[in-house]
PDB file of N, CA and C in Angstrom:
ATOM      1  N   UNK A   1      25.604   4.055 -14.861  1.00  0.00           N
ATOM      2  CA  UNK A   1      24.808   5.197 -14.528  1.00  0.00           C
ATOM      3  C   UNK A   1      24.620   5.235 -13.018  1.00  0.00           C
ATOM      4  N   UNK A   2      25.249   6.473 -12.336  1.00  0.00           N
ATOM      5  CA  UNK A   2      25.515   6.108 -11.051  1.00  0.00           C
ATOM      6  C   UNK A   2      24.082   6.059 -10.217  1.00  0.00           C
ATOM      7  N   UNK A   3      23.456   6.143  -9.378  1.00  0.00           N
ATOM      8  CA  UNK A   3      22.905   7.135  -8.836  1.00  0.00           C
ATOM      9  C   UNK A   3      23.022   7.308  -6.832  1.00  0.00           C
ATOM     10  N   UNK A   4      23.460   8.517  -6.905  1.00  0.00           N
ATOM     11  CA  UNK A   4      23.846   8.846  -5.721  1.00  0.00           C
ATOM     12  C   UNK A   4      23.040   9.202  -4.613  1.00  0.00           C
ATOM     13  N   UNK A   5      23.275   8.852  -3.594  1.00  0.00           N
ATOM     14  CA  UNK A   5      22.181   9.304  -2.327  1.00  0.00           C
ATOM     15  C   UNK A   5      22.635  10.804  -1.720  1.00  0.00           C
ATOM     16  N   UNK A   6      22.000  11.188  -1.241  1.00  0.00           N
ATOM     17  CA  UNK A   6      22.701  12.250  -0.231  1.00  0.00           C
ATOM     18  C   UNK A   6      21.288  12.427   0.916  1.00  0.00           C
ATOM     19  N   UNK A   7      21.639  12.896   2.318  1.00  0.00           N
ATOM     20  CA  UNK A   7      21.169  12.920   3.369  1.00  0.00           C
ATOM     21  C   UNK A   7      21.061  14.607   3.707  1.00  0.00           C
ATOM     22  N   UNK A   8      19.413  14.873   3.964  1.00  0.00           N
ATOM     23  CA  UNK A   8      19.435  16.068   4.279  1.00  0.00           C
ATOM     24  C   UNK A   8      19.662  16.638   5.468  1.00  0.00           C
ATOM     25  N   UNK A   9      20.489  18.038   5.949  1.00  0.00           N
ATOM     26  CA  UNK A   9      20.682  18.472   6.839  1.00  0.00           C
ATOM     27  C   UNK A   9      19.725  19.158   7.615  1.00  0.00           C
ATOM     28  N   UNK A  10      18.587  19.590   6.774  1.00  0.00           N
ATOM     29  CA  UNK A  10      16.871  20.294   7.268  1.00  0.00           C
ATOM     30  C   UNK A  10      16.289  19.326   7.982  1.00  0.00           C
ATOM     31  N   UNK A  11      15.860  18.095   7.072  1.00  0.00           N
ATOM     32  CA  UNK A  11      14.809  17.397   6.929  1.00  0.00           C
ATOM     33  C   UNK A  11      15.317  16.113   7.484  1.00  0.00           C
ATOM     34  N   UNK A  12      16.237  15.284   7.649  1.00  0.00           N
ATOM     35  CA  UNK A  12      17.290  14.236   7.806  1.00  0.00           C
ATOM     36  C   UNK A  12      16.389  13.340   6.832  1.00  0.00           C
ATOM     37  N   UNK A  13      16.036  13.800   5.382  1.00  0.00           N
ATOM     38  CA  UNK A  13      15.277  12.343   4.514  1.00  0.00           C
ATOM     39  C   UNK A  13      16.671  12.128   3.773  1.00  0.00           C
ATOM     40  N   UNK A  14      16.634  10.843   3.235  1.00  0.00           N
ATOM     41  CA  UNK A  14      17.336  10.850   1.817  1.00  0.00           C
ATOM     42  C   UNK A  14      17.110  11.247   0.778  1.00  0.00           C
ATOM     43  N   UNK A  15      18.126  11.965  -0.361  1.00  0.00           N
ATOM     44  CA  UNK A  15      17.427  11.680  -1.386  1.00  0.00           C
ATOM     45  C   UNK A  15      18.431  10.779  -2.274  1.00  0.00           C
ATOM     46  N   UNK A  16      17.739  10.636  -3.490  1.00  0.00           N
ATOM     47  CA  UNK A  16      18.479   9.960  -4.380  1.00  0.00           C
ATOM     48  C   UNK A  16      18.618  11.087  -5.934  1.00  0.00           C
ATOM     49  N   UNK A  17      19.941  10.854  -6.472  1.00  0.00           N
ATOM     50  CA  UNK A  17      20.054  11.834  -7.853  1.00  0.00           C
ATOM     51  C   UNK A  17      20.493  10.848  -8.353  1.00  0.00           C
ATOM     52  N   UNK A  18      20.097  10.724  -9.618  1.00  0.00           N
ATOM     53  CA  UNK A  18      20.627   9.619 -10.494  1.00  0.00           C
ATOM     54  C   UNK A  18      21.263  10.756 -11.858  1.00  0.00           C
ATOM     55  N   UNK A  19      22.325  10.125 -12.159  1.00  0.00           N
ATOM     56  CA  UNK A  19      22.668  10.970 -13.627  1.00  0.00           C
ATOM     57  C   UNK A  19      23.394  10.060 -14.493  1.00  0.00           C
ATOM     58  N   UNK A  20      23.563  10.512 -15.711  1.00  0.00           N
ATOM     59  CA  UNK A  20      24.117   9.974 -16.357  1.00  0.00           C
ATOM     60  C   UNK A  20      25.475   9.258 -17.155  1.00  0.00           C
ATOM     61  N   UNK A  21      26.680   9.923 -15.780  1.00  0.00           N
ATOM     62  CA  UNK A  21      27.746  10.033 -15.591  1.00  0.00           C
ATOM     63  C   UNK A  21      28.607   9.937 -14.586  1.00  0.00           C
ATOM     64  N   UNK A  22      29.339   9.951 -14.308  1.00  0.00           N
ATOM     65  CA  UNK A  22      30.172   9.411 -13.075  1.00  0.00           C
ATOM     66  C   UNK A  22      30.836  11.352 -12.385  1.00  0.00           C
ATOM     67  N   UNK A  23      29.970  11.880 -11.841  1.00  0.00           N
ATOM     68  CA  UNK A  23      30.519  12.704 -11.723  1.00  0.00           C
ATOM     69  C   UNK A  23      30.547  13.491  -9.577  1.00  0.00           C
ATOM     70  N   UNK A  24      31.943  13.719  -9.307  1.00  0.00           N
ATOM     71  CA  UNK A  24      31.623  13.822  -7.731  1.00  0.00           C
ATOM     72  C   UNK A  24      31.430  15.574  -7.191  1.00  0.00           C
ATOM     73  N   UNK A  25      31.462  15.778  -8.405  1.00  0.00           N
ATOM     74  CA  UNK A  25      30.655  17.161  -7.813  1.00  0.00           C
ATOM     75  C   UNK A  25      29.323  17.548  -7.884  1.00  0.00           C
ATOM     76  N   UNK A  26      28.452  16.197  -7.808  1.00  0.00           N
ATOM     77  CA  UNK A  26      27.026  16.509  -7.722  1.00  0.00           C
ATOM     78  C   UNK A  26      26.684  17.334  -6.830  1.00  0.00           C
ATOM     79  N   UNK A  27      25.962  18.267  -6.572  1.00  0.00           N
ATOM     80  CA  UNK A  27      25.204  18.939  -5.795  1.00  0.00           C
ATOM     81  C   UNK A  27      23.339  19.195  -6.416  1.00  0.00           C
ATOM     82  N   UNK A  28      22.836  18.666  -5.869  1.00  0.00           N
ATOM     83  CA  UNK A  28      21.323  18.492  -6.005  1.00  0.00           C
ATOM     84  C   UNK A  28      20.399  18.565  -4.721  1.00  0.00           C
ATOM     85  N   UNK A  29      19.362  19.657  -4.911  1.00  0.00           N
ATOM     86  CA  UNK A  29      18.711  19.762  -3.913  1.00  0.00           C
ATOM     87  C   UNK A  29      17.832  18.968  -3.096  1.00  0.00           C
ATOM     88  N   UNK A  30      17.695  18.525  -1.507  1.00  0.00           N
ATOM     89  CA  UNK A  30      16.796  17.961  -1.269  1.00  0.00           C
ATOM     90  C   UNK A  30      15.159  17.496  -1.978  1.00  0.00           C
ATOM     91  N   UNK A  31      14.526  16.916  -2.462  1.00  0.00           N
ATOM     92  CA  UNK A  31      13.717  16.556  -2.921  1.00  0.00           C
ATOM     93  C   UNK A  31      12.341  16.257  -2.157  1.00  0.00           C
ATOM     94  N   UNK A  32      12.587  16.330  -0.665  1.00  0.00           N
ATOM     95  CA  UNK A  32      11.848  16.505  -0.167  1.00  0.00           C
ATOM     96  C   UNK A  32      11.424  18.275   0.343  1.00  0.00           C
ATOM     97  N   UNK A  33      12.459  18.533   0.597  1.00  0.00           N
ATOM     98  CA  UNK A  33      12.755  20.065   1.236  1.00  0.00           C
ATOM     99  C   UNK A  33      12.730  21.686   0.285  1.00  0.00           C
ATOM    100  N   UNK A  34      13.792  20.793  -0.490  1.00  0.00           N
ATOM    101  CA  UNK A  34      13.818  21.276  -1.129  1.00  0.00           C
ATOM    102  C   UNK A  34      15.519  22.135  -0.911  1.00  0.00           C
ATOM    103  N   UNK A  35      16.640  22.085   0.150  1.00  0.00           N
ATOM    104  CA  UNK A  35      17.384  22.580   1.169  1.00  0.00           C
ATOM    105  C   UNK A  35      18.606  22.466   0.169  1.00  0.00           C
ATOM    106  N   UNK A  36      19.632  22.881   0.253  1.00  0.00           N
ATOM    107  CA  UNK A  36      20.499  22.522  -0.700  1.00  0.00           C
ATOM    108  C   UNK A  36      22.144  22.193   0.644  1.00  0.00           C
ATOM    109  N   UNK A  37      21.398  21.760   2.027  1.00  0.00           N
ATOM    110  CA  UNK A  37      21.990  21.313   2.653  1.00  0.00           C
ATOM    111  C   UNK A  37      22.550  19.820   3.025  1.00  0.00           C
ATOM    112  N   UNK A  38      23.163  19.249   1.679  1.00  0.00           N
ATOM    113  CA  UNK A  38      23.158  17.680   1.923  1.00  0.00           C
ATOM    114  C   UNK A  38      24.201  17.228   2.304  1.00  0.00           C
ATOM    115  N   UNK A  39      24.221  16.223   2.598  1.00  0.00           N
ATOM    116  CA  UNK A  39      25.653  15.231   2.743  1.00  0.00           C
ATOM    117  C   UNK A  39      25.645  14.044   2.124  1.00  0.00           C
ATOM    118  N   UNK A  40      26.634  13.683   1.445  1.00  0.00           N
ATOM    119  CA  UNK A  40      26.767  12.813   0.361  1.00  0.00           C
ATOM    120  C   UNK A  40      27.117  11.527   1.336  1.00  0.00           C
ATOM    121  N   UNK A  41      25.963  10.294   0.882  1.00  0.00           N
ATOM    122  CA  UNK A  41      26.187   8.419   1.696  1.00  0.00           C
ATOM    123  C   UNK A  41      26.976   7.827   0.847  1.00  0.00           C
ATOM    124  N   UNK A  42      27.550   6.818   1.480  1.00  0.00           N
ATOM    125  CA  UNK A  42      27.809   5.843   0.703  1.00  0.00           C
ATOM    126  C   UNK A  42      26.600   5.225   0.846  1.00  0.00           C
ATOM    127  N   UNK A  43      26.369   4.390  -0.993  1.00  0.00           N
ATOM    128  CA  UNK A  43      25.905   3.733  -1.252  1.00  0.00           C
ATOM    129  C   UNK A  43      25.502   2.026  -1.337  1.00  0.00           C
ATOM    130  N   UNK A  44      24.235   1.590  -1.044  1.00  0.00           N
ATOM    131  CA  UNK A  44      25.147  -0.058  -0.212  1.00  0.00           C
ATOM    132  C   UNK A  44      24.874  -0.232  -1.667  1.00  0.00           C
ATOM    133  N   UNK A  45      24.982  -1.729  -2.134  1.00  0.00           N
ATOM    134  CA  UNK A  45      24.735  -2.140  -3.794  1.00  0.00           C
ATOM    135  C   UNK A  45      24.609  -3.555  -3.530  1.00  0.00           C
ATOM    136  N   UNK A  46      23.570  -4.147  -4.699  1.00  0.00           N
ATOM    137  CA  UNK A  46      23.395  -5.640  -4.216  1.00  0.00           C
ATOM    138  C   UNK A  46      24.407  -6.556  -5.073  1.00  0.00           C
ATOM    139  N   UNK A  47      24.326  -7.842  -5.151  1.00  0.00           N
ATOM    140  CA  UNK A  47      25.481  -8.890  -5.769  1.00  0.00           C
ATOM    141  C   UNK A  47      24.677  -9.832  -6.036  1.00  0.00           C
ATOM    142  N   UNK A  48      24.416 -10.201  -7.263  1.00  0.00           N
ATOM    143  CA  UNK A  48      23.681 -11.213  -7.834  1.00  0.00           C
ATOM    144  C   UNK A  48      24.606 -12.755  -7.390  1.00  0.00           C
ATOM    145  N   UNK A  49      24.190 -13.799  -6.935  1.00  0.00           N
ATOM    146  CA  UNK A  49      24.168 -15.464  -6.753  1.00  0.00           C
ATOM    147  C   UNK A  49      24.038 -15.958  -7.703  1.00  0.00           C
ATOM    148  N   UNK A  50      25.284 -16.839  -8.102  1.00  0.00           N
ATOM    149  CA  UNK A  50      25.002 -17.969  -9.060  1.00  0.00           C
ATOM    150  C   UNK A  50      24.158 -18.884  -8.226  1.00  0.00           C
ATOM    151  N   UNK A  51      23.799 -20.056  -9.397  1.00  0.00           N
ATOM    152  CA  UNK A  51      23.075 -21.322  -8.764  1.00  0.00           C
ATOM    153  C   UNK A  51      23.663 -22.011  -7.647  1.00  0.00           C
ATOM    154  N   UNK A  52      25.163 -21.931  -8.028  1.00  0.00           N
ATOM    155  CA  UNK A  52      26.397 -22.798  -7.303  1.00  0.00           C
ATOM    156  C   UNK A  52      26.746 -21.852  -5.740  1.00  0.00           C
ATOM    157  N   UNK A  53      26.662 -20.407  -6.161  1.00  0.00           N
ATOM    158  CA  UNK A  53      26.100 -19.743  -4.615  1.00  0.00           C
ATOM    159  C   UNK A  53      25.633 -20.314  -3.678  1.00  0.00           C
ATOM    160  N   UNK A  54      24.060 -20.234  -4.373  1.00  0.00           N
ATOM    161  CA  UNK A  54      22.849 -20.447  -3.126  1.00  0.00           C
ATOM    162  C   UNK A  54      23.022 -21.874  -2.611  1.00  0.00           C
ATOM    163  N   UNK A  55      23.038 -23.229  -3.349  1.00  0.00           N
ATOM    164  CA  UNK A  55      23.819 -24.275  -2.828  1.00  0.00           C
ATOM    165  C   UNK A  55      24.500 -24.403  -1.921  1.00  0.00           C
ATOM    166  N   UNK A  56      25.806 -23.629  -1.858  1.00  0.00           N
ATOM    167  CA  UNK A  56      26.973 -23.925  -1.119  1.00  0.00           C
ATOM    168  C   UNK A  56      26.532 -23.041   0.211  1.00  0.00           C
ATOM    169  N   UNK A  57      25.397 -21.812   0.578  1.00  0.00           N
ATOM    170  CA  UNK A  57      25.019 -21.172   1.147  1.00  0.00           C
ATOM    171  C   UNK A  57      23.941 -21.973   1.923  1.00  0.00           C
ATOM    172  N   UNK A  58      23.024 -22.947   1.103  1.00  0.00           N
ATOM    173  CA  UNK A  58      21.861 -22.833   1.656  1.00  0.00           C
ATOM    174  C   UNK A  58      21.332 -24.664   1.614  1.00  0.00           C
ATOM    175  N   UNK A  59      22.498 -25.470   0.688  1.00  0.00           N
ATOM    176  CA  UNK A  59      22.040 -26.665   0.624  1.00  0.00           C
ATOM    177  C   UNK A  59      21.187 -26.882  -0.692  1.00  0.00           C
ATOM    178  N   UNK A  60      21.681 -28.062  -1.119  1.00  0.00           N
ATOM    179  CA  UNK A  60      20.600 -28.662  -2.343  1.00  0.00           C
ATOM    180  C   UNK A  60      19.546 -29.513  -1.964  1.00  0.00           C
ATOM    181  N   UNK A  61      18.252 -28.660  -2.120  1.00  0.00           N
ATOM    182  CA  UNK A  61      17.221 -29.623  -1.795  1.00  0.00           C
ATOM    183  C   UNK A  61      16.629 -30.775  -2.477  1.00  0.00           C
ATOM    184  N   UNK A  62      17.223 -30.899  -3.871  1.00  0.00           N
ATOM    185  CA  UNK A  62      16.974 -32.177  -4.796  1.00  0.00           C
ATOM    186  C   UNK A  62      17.996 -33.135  -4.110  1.00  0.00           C
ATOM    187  N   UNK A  63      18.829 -33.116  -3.282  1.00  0.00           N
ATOM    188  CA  UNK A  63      19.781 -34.546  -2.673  1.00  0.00           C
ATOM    189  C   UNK A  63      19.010 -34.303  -1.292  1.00  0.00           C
ATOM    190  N   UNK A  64      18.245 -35.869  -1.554  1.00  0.00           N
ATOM    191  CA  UNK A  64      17.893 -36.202   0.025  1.00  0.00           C
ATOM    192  C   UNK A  64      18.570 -37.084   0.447  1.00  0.00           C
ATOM    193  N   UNK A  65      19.903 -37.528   0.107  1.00  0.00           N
ATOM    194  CA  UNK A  65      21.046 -38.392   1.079  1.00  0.00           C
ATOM    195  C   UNK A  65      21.441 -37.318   1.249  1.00  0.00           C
ATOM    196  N   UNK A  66      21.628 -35.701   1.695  1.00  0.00           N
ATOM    197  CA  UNK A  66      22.972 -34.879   2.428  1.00  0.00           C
ATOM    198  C   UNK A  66      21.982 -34.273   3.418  1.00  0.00           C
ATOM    199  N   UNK A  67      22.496 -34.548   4.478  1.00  0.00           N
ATOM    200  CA  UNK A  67      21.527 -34.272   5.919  1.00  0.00           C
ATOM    201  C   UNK A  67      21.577 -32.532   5.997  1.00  0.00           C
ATOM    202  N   UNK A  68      22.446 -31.715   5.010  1.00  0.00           N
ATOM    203  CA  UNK A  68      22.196 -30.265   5.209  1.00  0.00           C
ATOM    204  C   UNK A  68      21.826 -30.098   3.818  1.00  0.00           C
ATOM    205  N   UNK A  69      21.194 -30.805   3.071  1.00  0.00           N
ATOM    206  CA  UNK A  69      20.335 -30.597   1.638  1.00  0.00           C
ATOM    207  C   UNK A  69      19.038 -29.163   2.098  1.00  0.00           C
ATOM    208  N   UNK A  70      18.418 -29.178   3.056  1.00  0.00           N
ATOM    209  CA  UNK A  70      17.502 -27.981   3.437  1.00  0.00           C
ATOM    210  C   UNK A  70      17.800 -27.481   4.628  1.00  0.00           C
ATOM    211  N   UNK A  71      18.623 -26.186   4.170  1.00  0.00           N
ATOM    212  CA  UNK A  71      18.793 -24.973   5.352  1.00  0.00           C
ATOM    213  C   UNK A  71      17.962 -23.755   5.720  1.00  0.00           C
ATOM    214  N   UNK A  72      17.291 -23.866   4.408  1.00  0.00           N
ATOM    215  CA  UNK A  72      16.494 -22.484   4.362  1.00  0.00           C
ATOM    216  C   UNK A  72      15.516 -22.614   3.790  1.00  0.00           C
ATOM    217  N   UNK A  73      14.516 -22.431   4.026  1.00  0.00           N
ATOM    218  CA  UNK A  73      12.543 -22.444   3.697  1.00  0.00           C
ATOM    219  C   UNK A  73      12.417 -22.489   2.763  1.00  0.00           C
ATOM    220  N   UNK A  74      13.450 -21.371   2.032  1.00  0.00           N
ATOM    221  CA  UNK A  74      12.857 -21.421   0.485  1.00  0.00           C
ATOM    222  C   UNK A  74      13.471 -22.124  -0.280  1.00  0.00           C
ATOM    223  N   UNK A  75      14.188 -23.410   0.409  1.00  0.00           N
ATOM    224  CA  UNK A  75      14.627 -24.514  -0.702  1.00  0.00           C
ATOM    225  C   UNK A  75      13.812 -25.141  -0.634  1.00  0.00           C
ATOM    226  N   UNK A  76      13.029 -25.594   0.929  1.00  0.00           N
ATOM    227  CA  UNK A  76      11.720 -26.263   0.734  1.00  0.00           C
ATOM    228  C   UNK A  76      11.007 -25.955   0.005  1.00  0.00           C
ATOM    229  N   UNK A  77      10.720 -24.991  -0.093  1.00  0.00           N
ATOM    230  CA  UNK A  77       9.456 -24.083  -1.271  1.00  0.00           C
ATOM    231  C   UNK A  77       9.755 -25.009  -2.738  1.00  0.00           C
ATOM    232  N   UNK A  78      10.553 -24.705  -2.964  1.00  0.00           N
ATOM    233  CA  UNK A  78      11.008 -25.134  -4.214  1.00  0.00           C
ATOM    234  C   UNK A  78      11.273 -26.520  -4.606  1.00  0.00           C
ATOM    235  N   UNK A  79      11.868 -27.640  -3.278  1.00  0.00           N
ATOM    236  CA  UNK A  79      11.326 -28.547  -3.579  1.00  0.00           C
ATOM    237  C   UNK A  79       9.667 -29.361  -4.007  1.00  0.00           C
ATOM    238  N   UNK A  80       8.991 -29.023  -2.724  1.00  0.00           N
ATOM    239  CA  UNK A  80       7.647 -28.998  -2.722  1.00  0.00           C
ATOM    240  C   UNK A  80       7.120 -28.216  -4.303  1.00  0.00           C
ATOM    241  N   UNK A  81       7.302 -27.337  -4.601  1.00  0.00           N
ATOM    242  CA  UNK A  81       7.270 -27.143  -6.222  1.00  0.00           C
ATOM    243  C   UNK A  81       7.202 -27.856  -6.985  1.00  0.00           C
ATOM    244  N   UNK A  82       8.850 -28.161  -7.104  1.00  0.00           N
ATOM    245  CA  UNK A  82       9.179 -29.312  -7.860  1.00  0.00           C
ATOM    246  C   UNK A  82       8.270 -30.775  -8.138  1.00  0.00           C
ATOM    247  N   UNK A  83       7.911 -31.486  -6.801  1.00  0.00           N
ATOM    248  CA  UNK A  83       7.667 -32.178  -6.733  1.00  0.00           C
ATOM    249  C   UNK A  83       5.823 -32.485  -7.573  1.00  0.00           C
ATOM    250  N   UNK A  84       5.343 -31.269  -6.803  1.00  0.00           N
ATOM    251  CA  UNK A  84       3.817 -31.106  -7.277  1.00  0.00           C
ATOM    252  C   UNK A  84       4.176 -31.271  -8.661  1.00  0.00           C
ATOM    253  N   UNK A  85       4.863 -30.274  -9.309  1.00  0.00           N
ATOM    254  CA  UNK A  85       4.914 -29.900 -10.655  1.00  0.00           C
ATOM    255  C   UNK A  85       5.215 -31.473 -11.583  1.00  0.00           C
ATOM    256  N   UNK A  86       6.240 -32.350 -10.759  1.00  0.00           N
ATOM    257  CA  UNK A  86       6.364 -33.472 -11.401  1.00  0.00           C
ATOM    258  C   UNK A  86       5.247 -34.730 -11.316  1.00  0.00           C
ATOM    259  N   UNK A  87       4.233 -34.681 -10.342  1.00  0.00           N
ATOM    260  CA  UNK A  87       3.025 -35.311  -9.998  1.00  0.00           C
ATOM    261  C   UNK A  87       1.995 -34.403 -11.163  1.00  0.00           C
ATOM    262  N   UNK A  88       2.323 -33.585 -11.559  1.00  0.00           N
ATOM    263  CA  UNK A  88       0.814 -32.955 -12.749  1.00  0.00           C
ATOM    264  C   UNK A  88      -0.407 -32.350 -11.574  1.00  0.00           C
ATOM    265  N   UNK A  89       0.216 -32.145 -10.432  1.00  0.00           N
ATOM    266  CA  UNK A  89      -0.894 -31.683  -9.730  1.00  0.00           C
ATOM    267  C   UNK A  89      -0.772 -30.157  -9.458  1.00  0.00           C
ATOM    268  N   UNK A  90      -1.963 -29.775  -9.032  1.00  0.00           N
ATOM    269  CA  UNK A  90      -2.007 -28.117  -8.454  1.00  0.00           C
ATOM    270  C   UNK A  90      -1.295 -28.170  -7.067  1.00  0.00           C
ATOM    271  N   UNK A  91      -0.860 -26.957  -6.696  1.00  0.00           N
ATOM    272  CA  UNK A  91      -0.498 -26.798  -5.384  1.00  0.00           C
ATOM    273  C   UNK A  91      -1.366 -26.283  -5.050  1.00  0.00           C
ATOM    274  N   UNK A  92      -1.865 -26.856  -3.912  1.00  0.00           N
ATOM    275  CA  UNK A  92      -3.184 -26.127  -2.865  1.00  0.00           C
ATOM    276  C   UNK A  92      -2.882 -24.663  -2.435  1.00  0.00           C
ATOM    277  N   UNK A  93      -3.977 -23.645  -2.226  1.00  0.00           N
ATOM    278  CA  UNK A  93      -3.526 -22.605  -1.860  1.00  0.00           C
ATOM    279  C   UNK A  93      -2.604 -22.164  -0.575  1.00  0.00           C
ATOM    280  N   UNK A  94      -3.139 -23.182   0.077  1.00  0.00           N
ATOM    281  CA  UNK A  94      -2.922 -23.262   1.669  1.00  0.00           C
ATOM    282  C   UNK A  94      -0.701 -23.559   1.758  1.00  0.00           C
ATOM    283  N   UNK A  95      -0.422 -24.514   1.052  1.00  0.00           N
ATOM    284  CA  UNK A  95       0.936 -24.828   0.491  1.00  0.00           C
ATOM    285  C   UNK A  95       1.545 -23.098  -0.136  1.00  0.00           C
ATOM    286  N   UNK A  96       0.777 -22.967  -1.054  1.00  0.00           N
ATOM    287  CA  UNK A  96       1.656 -21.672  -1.769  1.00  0.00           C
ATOM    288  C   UNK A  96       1.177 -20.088  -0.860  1.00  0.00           C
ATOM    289  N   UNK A  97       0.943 -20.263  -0.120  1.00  0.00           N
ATOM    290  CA  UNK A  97       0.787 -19.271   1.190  1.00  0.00           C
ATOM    291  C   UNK A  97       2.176 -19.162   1.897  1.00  0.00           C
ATOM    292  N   UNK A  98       2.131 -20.995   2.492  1.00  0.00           N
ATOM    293  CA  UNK A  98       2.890 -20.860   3.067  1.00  0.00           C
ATOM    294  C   UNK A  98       4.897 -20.929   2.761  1.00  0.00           C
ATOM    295  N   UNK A  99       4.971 -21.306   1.103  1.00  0.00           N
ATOM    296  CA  UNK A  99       6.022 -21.026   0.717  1.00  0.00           C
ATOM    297  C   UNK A  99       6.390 -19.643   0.394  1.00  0.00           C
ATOM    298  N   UNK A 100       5.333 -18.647   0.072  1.00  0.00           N
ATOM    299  CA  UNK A 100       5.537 -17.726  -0.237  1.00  0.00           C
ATOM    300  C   UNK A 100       6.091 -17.009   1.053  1.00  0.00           C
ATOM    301  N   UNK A 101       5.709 -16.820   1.712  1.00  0.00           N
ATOM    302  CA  UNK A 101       5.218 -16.855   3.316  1.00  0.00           C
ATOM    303  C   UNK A 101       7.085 -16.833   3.810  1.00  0.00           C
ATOM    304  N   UNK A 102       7.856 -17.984   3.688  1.00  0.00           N
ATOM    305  CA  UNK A 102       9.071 -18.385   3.688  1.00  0.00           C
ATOM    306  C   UNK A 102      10.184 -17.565   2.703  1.00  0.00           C
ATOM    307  N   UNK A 103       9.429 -17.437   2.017  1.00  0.00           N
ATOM    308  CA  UNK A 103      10.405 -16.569   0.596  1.00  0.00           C
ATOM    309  C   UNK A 103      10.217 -15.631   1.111  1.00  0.00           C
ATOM    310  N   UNK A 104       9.628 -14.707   2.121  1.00  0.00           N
ATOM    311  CA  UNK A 104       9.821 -13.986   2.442  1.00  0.00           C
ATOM    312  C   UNK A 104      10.115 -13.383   3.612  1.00  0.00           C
ATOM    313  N   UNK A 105      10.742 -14.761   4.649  1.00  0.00           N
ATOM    314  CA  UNK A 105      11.793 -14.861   5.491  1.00  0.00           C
ATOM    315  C   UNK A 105      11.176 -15.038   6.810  1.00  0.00           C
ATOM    316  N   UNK A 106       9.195 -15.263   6.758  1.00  0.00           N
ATOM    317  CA  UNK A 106       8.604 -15.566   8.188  1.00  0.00           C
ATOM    318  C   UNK A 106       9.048 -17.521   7.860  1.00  0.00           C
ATOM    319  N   UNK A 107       8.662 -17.900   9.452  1.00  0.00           N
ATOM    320  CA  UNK A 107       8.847 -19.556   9.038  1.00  0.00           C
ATOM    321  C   UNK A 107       7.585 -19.920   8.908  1.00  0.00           C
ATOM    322  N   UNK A 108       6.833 -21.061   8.301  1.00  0.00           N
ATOM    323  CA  UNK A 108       5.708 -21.293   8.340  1.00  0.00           C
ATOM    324  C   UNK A 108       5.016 -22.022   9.140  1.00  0.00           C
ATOM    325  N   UNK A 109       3.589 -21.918   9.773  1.00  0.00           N
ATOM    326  CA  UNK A 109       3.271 -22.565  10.539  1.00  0.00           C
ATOM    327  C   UNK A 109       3.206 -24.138  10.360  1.00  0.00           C
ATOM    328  N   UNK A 110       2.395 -25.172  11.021  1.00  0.00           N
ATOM    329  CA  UNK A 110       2.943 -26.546  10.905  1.00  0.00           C
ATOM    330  C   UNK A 110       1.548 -26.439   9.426  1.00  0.00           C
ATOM    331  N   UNK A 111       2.352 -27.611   8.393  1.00  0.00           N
ATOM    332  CA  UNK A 111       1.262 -27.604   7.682  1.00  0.00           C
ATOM    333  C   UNK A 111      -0.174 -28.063   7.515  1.00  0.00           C
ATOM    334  N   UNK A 112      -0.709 -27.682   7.243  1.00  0.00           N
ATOM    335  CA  UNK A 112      -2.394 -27.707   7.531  1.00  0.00           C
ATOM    336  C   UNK A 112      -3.055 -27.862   6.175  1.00  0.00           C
ATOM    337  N   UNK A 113      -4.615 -28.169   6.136  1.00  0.00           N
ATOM    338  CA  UNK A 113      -5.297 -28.132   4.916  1.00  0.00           C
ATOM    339  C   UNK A 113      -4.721 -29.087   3.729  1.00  0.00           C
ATOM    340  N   UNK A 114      -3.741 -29.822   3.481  1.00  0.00           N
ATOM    341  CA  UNK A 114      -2.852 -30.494   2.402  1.00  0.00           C
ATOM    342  C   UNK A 114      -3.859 -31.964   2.737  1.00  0.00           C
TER     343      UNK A 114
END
């Protein structure tokens, strides 16, 4: 089910038409405008990661003999997870701030409150 963008020539918004078919003679009116002046985008599209992906991308943070085991924050996150989760303890708020914090691509400050 495709759904197609097109760019207005009035208004310069996008819109989006979704239908139920694969078809390239859509024509659908601005949605903001209302203009029936559009130009048809290409569309970007995302690509789902296996497990074996993000690894080979980002490092396994369960091997602490491979000196590039953590490349990216949010493997830390997830170790530190892990780890709490295997101790039976809570993660402090101050910890799940700052992983979240990482998952969403700021770095975190030095850790504090733990």
């Amino acid at each position: 089910m495709p759904i197609y963008e097109f760019k207005c020539g009035d208004c310069n918004k996008v819109t989006n038409f979704f239908t139920r078919k694969i078809d390239l003679d859509v024509t659908p009116n601005c949605e903001n405008c209302g203009s029936a002046n559009l130009t048809r985008l290409v569309s970007s599209f995302g690509r789902a990661y296996t497990r074996a992906d993000i690894l080979d991308m980002y490092g396994d943070a369960s091997n602490p003999s491979d000196p590039d085991a953590i490349r990216d924050p949010r493997q830390i996150g997830s170790w530190v997870e892990k780890r709490f989760d295997e101790y039976g303890v809570d993660l402090p708020d101050s910890a799940r701030e700052m992983i979240d914090a990482a998952r969403d691509g700021e770095m975190p400050g030095p850790v504090k409150d733990l």
